[in-house]
Protein backbone atom coordinates (compact mmCIF):
# COMPACT_ATOMS: atom_id res chain seq x y z
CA UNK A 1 149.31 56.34 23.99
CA UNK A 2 146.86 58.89 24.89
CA UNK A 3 143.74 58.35 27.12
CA UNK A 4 140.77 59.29 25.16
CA UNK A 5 138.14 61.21 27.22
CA UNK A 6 135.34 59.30 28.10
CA UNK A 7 132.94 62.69 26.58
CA UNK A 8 134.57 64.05 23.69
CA UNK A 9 133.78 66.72 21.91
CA UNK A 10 131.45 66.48 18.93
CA UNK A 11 132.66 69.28 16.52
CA UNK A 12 130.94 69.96 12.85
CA UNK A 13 133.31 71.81 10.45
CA UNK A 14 131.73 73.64 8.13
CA UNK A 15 133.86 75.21 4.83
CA UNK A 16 133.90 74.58 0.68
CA UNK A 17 138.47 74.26 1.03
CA UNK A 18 139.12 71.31 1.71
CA UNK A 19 142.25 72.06 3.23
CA UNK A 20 140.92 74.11 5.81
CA UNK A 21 138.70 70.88 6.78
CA UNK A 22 141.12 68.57 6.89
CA UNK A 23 143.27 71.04 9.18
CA UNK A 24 140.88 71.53 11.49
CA UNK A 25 139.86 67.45 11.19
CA UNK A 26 143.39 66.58 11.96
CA UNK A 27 144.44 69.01 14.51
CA UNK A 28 141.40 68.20 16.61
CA UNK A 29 140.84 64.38 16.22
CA UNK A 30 144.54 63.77 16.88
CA UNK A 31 143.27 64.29 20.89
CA UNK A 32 139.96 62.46 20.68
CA UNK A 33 137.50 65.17 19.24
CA UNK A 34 134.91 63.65 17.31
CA UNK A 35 134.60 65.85 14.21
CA UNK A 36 132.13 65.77 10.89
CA UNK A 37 132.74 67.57 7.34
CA UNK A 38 130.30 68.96 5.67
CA UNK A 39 131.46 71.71 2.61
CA UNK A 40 127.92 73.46 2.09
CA UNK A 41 124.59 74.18 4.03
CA UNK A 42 122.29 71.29 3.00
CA UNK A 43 125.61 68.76 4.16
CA UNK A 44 125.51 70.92 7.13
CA UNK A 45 121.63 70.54 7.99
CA UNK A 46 121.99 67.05 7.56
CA UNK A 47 124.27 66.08 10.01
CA UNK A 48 123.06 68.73 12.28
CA UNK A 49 119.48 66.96 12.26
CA UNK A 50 120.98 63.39 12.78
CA UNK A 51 123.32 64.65 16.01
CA UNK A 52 123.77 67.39 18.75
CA UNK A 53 127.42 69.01 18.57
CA UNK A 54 129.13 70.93 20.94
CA UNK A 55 131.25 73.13 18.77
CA UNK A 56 130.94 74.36 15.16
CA UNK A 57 133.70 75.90 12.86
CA UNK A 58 132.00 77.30 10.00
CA UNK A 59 132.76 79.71 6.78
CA UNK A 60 131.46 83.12 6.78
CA UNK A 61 130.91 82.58 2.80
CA UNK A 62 129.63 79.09 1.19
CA UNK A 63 128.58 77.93 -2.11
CA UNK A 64 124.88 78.18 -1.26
CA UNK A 65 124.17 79.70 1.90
CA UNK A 66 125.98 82.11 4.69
CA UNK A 67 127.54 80.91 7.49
CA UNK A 68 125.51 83.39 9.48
CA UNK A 69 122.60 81.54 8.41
CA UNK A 70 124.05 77.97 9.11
CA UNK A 71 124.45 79.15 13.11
CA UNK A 72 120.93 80.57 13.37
CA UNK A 73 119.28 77.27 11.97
CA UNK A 74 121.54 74.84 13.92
CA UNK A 75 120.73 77.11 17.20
CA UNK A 76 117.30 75.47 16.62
CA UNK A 77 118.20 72.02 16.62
CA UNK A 78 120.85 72.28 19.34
CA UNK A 79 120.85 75.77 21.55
CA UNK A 80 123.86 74.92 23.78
CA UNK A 81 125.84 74.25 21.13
CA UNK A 82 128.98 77.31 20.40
CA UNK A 83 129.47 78.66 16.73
CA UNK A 84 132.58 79.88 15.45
CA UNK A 85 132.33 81.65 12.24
CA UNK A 86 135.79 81.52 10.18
CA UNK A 87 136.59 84.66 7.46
CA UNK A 88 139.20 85.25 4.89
CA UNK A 89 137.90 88.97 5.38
CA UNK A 90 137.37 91.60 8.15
CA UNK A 91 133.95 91.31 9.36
CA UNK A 92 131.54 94.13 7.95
CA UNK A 93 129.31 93.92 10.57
CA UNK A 94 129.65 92.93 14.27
CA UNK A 95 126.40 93.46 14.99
CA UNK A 96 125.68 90.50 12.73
CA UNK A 97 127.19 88.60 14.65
CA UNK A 98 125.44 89.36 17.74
CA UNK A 99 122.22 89.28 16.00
CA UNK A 100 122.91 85.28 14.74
CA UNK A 101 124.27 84.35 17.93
CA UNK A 102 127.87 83.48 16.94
CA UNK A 103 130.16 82.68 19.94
CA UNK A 104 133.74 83.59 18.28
CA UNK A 105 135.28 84.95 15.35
CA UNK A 106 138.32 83.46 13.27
CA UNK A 107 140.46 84.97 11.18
CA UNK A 108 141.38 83.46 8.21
CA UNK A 109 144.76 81.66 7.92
CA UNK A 110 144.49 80.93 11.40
CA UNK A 111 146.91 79.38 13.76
CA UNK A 112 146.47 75.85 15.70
CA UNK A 113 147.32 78.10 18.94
CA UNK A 114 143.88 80.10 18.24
CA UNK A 115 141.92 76.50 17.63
CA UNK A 116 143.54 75.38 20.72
CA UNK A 117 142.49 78.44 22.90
CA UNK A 118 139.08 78.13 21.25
CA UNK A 119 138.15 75.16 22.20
CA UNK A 120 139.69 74.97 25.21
CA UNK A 121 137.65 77.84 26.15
CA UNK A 122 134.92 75.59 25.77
CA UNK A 123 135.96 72.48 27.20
CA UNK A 124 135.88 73.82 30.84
CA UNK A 125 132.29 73.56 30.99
CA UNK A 126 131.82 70.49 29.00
CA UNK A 127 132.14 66.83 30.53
CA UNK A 128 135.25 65.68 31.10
CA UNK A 129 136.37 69.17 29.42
CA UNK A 130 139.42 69.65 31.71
CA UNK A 131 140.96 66.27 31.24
CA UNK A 132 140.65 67.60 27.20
CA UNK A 133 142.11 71.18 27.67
CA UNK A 134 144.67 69.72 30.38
CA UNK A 135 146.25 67.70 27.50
CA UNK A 136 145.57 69.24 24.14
CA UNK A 137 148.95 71.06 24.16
CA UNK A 138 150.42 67.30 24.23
CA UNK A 139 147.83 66.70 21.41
CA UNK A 140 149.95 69.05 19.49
CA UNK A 141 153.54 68.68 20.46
CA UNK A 142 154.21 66.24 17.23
CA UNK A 143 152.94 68.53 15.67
CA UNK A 144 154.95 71.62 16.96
CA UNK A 145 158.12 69.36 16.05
CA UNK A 146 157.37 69.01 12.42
CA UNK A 147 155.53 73.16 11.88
CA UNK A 148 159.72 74.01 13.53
CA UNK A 149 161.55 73.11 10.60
CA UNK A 150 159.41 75.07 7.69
CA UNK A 151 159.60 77.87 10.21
CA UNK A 152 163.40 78.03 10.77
CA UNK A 153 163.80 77.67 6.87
CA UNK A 154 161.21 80.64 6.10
CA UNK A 155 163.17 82.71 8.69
CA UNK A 156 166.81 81.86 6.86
CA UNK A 157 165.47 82.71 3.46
CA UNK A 158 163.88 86.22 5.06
CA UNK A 159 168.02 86.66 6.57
CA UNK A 160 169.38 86.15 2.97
CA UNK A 161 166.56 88.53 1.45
CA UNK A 162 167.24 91.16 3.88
CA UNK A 163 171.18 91.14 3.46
CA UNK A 164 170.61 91.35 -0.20
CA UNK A 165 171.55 87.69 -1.14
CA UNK A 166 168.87 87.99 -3.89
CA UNK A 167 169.43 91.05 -5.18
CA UNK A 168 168.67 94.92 -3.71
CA UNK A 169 165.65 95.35 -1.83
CA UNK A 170 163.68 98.66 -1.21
CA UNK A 171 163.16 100.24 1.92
CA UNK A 172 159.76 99.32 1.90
CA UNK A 173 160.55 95.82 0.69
CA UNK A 174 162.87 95.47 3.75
CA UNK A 175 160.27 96.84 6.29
CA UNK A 176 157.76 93.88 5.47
CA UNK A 177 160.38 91.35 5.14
CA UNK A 178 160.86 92.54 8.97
CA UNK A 179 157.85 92.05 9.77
CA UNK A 180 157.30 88.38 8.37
CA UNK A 181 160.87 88.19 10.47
CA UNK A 182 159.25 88.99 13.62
CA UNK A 183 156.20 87.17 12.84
CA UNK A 184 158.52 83.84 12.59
CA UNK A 185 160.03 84.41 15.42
CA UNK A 186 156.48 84.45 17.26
CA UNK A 187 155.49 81.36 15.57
CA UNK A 188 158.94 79.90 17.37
CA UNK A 189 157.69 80.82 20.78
CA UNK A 190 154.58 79.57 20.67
CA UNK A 191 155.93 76.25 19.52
CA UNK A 192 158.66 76.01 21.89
CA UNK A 193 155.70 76.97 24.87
CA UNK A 194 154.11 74.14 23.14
CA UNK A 195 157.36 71.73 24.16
CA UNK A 196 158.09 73.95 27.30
CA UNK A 197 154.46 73.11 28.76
CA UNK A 198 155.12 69.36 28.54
CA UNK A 199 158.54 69.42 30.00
CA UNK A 200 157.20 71.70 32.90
CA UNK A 201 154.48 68.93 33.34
CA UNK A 202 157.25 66.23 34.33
CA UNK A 203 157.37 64.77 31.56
CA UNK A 204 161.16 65.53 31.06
CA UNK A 205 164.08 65.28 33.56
CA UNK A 206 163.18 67.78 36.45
CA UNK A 207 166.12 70.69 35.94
CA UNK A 208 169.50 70.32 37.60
CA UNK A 209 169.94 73.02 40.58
CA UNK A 210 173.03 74.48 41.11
CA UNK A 211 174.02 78.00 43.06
CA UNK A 212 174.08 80.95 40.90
CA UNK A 213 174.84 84.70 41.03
CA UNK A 214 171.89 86.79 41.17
CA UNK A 215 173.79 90.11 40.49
CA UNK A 216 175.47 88.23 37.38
CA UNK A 217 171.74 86.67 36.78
CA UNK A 218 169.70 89.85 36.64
CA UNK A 219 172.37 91.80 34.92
CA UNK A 220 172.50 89.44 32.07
CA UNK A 221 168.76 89.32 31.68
CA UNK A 222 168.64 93.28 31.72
CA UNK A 223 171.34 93.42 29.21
CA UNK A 224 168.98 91.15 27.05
CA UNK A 225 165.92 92.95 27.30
CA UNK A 226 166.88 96.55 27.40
CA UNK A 227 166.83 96.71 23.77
CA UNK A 228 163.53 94.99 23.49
CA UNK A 229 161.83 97.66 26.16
CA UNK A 230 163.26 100.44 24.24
CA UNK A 231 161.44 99.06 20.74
CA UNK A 232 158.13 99.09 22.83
CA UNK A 233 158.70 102.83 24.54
CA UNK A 234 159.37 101.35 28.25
CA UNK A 235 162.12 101.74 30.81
CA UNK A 236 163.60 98.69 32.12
CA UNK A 237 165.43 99.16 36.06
CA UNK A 238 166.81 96.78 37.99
CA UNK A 239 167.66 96.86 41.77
CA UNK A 240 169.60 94.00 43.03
CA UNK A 241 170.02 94.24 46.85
CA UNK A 242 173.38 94.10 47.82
CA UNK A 243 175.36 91.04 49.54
CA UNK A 244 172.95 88.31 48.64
CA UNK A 245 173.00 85.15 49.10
CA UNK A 246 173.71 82.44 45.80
CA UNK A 247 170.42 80.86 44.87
CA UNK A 248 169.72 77.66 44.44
CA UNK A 249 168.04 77.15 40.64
CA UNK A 250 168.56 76.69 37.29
CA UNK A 251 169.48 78.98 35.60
CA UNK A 252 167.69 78.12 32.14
CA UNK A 253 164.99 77.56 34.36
CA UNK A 254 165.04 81.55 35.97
CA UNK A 255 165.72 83.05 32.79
CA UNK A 256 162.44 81.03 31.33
CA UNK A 257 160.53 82.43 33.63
CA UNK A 258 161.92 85.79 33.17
CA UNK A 259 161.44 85.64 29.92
CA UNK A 260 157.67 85.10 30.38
CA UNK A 261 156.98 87.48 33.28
CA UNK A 262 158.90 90.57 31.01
CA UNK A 263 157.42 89.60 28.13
CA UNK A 264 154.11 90.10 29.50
CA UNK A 265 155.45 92.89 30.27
CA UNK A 266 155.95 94.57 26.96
CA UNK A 267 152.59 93.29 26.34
CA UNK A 268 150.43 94.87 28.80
CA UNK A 269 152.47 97.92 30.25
CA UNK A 270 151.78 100.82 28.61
CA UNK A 271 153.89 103.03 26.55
CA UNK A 272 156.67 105.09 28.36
CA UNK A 273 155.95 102.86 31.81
CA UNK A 274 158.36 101.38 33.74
CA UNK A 275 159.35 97.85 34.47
CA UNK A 276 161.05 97.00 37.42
CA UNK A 277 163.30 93.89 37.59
CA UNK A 278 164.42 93.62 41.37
CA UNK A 279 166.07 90.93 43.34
CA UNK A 280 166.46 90.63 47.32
CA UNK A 281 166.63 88.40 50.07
CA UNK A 282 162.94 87.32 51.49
CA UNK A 283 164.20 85.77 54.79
CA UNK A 284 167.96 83.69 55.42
CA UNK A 285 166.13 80.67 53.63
CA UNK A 286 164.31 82.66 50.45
CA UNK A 287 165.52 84.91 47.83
CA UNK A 288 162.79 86.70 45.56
CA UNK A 289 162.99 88.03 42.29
CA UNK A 290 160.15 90.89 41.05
CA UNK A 291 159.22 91.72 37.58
CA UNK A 292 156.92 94.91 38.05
CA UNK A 293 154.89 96.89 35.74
CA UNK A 294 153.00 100.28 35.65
CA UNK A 295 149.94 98.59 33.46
CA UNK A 296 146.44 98.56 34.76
CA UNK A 297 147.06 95.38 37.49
CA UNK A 298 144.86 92.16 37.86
CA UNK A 299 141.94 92.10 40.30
CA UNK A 300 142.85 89.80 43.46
CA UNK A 301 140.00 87.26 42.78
CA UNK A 302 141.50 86.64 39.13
CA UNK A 303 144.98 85.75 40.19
CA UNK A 304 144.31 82.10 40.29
CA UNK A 305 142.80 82.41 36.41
CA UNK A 306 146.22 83.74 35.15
CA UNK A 307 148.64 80.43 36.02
CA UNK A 308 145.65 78.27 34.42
CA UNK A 309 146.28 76.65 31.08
CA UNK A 310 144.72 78.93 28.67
CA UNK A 311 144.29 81.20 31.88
CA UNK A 312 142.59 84.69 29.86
CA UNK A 313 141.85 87.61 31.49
CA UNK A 314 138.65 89.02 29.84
CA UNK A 315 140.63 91.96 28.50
CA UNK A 316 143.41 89.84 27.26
CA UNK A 317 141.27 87.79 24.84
CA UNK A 318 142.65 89.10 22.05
CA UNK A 319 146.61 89.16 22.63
CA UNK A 320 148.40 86.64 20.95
CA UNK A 321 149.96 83.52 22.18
CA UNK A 322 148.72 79.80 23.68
CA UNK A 323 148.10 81.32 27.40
CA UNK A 324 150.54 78.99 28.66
CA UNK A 325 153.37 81.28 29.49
CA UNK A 326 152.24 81.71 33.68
CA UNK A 327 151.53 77.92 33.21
CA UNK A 328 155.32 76.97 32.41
CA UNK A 329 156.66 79.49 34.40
CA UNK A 330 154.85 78.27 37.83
CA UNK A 331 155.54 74.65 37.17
CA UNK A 332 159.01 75.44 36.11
CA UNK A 333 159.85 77.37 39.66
CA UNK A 334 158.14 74.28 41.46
CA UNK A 335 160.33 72.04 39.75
CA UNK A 336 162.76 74.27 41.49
CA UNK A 337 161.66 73.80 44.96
CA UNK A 338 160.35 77.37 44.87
CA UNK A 339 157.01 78.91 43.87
CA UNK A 340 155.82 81.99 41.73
CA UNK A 341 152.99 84.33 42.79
CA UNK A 342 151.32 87.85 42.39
CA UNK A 343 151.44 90.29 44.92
CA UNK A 344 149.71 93.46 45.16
CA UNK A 345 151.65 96.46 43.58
CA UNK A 346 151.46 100.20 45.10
CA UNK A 347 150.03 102.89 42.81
CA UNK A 348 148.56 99.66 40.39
CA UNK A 349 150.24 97.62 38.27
CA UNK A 350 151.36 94.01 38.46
CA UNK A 351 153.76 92.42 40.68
CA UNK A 352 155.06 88.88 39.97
CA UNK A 353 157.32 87.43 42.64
CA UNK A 354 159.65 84.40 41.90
CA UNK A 355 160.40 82.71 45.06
CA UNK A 356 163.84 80.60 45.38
CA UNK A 357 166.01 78.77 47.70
CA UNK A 358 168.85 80.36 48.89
CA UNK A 359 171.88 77.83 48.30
CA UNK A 360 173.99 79.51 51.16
CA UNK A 361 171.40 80.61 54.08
CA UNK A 362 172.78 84.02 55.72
């Protein structure tokens, strides 16, 4: 049973579907939020005179008023409070949104990944906001377990469309059907990050540790990810020192963390860079393994920010996913008796170092 926080969130949703409402309703109550429906302006007003609110999700478009409007007026009644505006449609005019004071902008369908990051974003400065951001991935892991199953049947049926089960495709048929593919396959990770951050929080058994390989390691990974750095226009090089010492890890647990630190990689590096995946002995006790990048670095008084939950540097607001990637991948290397950091990389870039035991100390 979960702990309900002794301040939680009062949230007004604001939107003529009722599906969207009940969405939202459901996906933030389930941790504790206290949330209110209204489905036009006047419902809106009224419960906006009767009690402050922290955070409101409301549609751009309504029955009898704009959502626009909606923000401005509750601004009077409660200033502090942050307003989301939710759209179907690209936004015609940013400055708009400056001009009534909106605080974020949601694209409609939306994802419970965004909701999460949204109002985590505000939790950190609301009472008790920490213990709430802290556990709303466990607010959603029931529901990561049941959104799985649609997604792995949605991804067979785009498998039997693309091999022509159903009949001949055209080329430009087959190009979106890739896309939805790869789109599925994003939904995937950020549900199994979802399941990932609660294991990595102790939840689950704490990995088994055994030595392993790190020539056999890294070449496997590189063999994985070569292909992937050649769809986004990067080089991938490894250097593994010679004669080193077997580690002492798991190895689900290193190529996890791998698999976050290169595909932040292919995120933020820019086209034709180079990432460098490098292994080598620290000192007879500690063997490191780097993921490098040519991309534009993170400034030394941010590093902390990055292995937060929701962690955001301000110019990766936009880029997809739960910002719980650094997250899993520090707790899983403690879990491993080692320890993941950044380090300062020559010429810019980023430099993530993955710090394990060595199971036979030279």
């Amino acid at each position: 049973m979960t702990n309900t926080p002794q301040n939680p969130l009062h949230i007004l949703v604001v939107d003529d579907e009722p599906g969207i409402c009940m969405l939202l309703k459901e996906a933030l109550e389930i941790r504790g939020a206290d949330v209110e429906i209204a489905h036009d302006r006047r419902g809106a007003i009224k419960l906006l005179q009767k009690q402050p609110f922290d955070l409101a999700f409301i549609d751009l478009t309504l029955p009898d008023s704009r959502g626009l409007d909606i923000i401005r007026e509750a601004k009077e009644f409660n200033p502090d409070m942050a307003g989301i505006i939710m759209s179907g449609a690209a936004v015609t005019s940013f400055q708009d949104l400056i001009e009534y004071q909106v605080d974020a902008y949601l694209n409609k369908p939306f994802s419970l990944d965004e909701i999460t990051y949204l109002v985590a974003q505000h939790t950190w400065s609301h009472p008790g906001g920490a213990e709430v951001a802290a556990d709303f991935p466990g607010a959603l892991l029931e529901t990561a377990h049941q959104i799985k199953t649609p997604l792995a049947v949605i991804k067979e049926f785009t498998h039997l469309l693309l091999e022509r089960s159903g009949g001949e495709i055209s080329t430009k048929q087959s190009t979106y059907i890739s896309v939805i593919n790869e789109n599925i396959d994003h939904a995937l990770t950020l549900v199994r990050h979802i399941e990932q951050f609660q294991q990595a929080a102790g939840q689950l058994v704490p990995p088994d540790l055994e030595p392993l390989n790190l020539d056999d390691l890294i070449a496997s990974v590189f063999e994985s990810w070569q292909p992937v750095m050649e769809r986004h226009s990067l080089h991938l090089v490894s250097d593994v020192a010679d004669n080193l010492a077997p580690v002492l890890a798991s190895k689900p647990g290193v190529e996890q963390i791998l698999y976050n630190l290169l595909d932040n990689a292919t995120k933020y590096a820019p086209a034709g860079g180079t990432i460098h995946l490098r292994a080598y002995g620290a000192d007879p006790q500690t063997l490191c393994i780097e993921v490098s990048d040519e991309g534009n670095g993170i400034p030394a008084d941010q590093w902390d920010t990055v292995f937060q939950p929701y962690g955001r540097l301000p110019d990766h607001q936009g880029s997809p996913g739960l910002g719980l990637g650094l997250t899993i991948a520090l707790r899983i290397a403690k879990q491993m008796r080692g320890d993941l950091m950044l380090g300062d990389e020559e010429g810019g870039g980023t430099r993530f170092i993955l710090r394990l035991m060595a199971s036979e100390p030279s």
